[in-house]
Protein backbone atom coordinates (compact mmCIF):
# COMPACT_ATOMS: atom_id res chain seq x y z
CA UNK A 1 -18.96 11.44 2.90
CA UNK A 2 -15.23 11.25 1.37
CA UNK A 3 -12.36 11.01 3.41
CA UNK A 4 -9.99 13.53 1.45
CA UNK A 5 -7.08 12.83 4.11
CA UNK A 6 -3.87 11.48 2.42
CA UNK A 7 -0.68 9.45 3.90
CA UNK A 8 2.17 9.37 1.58
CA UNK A 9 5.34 8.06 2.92
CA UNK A 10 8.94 6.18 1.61
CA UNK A 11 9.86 2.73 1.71
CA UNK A 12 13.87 3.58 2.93
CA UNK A 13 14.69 -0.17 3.59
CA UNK A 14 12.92 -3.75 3.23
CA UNK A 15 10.52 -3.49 6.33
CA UNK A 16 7.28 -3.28 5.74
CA UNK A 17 5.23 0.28 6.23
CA UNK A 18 1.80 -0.69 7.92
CA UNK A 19 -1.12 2.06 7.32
CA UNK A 20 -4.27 1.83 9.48
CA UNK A 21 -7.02 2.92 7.01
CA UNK A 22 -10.02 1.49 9.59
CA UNK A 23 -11.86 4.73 9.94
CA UNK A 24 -12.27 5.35 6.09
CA UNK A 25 -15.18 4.16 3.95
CA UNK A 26 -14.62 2.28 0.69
CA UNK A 27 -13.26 3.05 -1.79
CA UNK A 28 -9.67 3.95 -0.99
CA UNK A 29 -7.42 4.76 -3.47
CA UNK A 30 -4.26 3.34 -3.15
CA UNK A 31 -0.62 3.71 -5.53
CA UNK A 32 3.15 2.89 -5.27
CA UNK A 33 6.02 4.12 -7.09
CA UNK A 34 8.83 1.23 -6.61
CA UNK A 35 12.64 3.09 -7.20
CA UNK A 36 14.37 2.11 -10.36
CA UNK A 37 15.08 -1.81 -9.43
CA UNK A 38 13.25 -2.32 -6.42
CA UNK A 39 9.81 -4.63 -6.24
CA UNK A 40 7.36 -3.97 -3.80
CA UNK A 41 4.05 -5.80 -2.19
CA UNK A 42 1.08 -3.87 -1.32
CA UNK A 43 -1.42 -6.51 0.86
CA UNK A 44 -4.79 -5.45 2.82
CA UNK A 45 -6.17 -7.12 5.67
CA UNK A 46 -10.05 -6.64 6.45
CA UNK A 47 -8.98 -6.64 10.16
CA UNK A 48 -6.30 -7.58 12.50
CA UNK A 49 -7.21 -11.06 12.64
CA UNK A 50 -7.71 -11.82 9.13
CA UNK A 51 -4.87 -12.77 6.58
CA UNK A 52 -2.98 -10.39 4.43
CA UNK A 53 -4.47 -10.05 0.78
CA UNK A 54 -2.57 -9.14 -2.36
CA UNK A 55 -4.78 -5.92 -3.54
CA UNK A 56 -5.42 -5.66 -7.29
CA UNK A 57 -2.58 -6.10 -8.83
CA UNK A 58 0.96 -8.40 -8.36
CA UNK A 59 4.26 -7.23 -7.28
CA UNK A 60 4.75 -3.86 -9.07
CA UNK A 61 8.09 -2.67 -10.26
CA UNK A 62 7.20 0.53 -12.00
CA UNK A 63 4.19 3.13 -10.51
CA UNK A 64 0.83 1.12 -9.95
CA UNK A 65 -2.47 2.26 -8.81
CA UNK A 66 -5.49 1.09 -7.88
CA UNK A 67 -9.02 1.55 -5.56
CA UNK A 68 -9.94 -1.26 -3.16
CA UNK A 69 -13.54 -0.63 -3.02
CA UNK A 70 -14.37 -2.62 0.39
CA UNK A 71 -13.77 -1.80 3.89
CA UNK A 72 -10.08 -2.77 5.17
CA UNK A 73 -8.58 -2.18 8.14
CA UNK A 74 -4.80 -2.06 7.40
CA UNK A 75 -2.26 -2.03 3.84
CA UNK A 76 1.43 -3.03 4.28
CA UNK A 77 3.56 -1.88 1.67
CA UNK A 78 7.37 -4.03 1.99
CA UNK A 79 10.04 -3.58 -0.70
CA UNK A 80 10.51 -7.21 -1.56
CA UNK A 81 13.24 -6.50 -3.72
CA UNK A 82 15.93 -3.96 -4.51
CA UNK A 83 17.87 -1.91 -2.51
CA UNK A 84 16.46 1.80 -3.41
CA UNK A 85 15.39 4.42 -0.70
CA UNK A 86 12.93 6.07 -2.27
CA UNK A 87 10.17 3.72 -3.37
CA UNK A 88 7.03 5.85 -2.41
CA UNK A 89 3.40 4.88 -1.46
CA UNK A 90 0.17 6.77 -0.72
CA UNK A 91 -3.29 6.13 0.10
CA UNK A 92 -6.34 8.73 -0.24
């Protein structure tokens, strides 16, 4: 079975957006689309105890993508740099 659901959202300041992803399987497709001049993280944890993990690629500054093909419980996606309000993220 695929799980076809989507969440897209914005990264408006330099907190980071947490996404619970627990109840999908593997893979899940994940991309980010930084604003002109803003840097941003995208991290996975397997579960709430476990430490964050950089996913597949580094800090991204221009649109990235990429499929973590595991099971994870949670991403975080945090602006690290910049000072844009529309950096945008999605997972499906």
């Amino acid at each position: 079975m695929i799980d076809t659901s989507a969440v897209k959202g914005t990264l408006v300041d330099s907190n980071p957006v947490v996404v619970n992803v627990s109840g999908r399987r593997p893979p899940v497709a994940v991309w980010v689309n930084p604003e002109a001049g803003d840097t941003v993280r995208v991290e996975y944890q397997i579960d709430s105890a476990a430490p964050w993990r950089a996913w597949g690629q580094d800090d991204v500054t221009a649109y990235a993508d990429d499929v973590i093909d595991r099971p994870i419980g949670r991403l975080r996606f945090t602006r690290i740099s910049g000072a844009g309000t529309t950096s945008a993220f999605g997972v499906r």
